[in-house]
N, C-alpha and C. Protein backbone atom coordinates (compact mmCIF):
# COMPACT_ATOMS: atom_id res chain seq x y z
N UNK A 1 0.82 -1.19 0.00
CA UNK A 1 0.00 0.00 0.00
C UNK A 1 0.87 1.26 0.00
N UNK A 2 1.76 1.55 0.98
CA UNK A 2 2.76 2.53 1.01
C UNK A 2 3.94 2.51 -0.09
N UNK A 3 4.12 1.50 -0.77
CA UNK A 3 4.65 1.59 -1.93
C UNK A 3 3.85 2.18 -3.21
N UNK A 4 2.92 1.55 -3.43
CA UNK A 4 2.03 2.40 -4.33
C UNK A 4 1.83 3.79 -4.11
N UNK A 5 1.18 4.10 -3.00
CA UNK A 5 1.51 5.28 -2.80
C UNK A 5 2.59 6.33 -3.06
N UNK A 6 3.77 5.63 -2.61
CA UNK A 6 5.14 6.78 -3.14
C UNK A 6 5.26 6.44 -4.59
N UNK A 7 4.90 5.32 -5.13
CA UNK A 7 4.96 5.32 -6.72
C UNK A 7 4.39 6.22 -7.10
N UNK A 8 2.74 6.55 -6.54
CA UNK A 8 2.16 7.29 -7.46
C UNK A 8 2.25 8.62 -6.98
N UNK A 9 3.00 9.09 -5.84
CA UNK A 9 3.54 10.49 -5.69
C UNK A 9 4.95 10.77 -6.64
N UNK A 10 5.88 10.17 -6.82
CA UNK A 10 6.81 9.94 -7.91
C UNK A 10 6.50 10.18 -9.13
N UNK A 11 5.30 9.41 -9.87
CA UNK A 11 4.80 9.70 -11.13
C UNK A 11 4.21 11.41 -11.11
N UNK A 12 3.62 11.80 -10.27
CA UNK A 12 2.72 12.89 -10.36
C UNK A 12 3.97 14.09 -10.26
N UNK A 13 4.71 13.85 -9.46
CA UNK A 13 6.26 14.93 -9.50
C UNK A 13 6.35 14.61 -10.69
N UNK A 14 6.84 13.85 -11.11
CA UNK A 14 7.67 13.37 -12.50
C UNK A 14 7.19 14.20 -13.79
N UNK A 15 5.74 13.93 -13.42
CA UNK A 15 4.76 14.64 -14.79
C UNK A 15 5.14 16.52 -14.65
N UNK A 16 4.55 16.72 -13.22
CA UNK A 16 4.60 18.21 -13.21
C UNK A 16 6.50 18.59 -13.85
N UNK A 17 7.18 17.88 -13.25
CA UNK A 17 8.27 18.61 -13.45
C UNK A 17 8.54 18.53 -14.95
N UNK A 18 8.09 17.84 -15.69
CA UNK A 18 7.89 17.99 -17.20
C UNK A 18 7.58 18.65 -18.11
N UNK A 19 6.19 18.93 -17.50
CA UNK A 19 5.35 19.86 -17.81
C UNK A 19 5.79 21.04 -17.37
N UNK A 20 6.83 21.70 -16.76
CA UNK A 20 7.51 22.89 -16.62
C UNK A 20 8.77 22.89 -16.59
N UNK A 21 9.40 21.96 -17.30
CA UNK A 21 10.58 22.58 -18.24
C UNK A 21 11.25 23.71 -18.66
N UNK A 22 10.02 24.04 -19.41
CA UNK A 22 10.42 25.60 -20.36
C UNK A 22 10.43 26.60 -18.65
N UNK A 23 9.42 26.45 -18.32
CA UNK A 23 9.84 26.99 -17.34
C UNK A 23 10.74 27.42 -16.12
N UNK A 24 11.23 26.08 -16.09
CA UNK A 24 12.26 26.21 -15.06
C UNK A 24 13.83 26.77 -16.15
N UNK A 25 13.65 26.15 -16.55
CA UNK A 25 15.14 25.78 -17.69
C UNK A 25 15.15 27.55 -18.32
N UNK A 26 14.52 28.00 -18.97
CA UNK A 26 14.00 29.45 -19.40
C UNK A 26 14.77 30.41 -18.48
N UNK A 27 15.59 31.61 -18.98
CA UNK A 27 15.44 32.19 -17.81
C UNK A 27 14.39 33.30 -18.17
N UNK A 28 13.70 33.95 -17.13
CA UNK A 28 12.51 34.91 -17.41
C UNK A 28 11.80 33.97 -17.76
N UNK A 29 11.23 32.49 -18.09
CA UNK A 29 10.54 31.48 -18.39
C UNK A 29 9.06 31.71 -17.61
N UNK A 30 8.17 31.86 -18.13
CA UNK A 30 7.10 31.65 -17.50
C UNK A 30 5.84 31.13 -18.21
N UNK A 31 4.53 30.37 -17.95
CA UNK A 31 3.45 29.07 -18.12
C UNK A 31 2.87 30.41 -19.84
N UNK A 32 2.60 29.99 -20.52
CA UNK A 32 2.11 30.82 -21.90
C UNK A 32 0.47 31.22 -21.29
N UNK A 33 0.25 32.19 -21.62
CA UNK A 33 -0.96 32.63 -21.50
C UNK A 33 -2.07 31.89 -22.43
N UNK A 34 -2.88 31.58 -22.02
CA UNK A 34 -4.04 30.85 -23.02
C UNK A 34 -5.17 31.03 -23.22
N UNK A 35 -5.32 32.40 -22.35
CA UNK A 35 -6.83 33.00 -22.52
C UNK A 35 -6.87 34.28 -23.49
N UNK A 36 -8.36 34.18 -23.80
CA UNK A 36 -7.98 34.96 -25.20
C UNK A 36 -7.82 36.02 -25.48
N UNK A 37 -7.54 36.76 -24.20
CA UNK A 37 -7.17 38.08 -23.80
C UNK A 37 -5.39 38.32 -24.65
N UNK A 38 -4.60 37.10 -24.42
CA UNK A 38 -3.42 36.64 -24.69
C UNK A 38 -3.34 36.46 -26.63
N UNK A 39 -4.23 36.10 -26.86
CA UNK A 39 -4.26 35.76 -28.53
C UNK A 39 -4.18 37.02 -29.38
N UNK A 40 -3.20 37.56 -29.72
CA UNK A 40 -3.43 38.52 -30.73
C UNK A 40 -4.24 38.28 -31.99
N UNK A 41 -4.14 37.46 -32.85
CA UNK A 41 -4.97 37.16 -33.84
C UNK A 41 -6.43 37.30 -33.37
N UNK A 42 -6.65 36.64 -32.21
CA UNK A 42 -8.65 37.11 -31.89
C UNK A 42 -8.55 38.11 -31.58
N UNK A 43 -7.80 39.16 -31.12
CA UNK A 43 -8.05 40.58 -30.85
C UNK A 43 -8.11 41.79 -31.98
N UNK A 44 -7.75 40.94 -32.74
CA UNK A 44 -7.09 41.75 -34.50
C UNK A 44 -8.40 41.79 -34.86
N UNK A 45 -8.96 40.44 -34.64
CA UNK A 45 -10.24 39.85 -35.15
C UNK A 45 -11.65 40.46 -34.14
N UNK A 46 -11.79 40.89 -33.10
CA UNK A 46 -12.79 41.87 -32.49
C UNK A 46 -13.25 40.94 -31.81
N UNK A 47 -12.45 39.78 -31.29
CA UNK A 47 -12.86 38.57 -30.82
C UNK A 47 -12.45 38.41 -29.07
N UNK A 48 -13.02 38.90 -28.52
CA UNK A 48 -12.79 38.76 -26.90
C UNK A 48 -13.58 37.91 -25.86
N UNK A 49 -12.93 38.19 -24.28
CA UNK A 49 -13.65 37.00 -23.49
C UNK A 49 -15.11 37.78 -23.25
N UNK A 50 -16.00 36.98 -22.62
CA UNK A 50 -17.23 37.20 -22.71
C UNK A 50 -17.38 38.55 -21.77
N UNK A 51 -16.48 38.56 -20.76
CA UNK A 51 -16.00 39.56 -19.74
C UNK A 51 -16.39 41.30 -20.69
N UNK A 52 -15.13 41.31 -21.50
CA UNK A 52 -14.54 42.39 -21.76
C UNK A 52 -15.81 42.26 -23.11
N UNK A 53 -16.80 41.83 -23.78
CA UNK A 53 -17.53 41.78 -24.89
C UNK A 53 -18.74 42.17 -23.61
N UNK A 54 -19.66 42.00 -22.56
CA UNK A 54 -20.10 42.76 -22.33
C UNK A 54 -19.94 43.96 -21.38
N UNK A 55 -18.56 44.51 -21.01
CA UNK A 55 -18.74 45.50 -20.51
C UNK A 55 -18.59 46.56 -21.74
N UNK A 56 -18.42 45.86 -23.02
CA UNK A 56 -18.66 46.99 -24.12
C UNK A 56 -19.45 47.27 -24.53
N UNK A 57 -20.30 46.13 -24.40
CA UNK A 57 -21.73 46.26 -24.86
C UNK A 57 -22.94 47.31 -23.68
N UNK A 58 -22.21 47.55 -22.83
CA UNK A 58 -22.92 48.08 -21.64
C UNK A 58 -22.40 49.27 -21.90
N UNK A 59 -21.41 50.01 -22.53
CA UNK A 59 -21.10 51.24 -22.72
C UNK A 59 -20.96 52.03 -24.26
N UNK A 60 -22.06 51.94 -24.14
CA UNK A 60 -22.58 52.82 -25.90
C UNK A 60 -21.92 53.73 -25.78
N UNK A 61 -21.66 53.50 -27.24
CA UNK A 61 -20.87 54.98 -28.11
C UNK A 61 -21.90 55.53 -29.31
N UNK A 62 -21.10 57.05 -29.59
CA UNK A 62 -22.04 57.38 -30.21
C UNK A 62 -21.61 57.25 -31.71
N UNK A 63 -22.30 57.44 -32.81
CA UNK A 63 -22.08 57.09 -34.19
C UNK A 63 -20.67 57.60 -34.24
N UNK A 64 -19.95 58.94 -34.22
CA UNK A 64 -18.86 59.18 -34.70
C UNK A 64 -17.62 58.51 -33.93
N UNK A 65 -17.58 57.83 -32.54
CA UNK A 65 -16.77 56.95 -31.92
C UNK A 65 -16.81 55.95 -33.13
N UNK A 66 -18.03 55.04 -33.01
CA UNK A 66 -18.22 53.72 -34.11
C UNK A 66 -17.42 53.97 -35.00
N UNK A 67 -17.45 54.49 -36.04
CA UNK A 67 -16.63 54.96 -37.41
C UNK A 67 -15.33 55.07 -37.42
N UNK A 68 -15.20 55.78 -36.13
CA UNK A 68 -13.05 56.01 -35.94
C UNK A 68 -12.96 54.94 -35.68
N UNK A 69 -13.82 53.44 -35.02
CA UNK A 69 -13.30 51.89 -34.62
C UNK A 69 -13.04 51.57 -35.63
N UNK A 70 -14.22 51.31 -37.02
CA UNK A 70 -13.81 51.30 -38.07
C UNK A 70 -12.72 51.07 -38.86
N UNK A 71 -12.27 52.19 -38.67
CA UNK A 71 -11.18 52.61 -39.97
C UNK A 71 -9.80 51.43 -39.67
């Protein structure tokens, strides 16, 4: 029982320390951002988290704001 146990605390170190590699090894290394706050291409694209899509939607602009987004 206590062998299994430290086996499967061994495996679970083993994994994490894998899984942060780049990180440790990196210097300034740190986990990549993955929310889509982080994605330039969806932001290019007018594509945000649901967060930041309605507090825009809660703050109307008027026609000549709209148009300068536009361009």
């Amino acid at each position: 029982m206590l062998t299994t146990l430290l086996f499967t605390v061994l495996i679970i170190v083993i994994c994490v320390a894998l899984l942060a590699v780049k990180v440790i090894v990196k210097k300034g290394g740190e986990f990549p951002n993955t929310h889509i706050e982080g994605n330039k291409a969806l932001g290019e694209k007018g594509i945000y988290c649901a967060k930041t899509q309605h507090r825009q939607a809660m703050n109307p602009r008027n026609l000549e704001e709209r148009m300068k987004g536009m361009k």
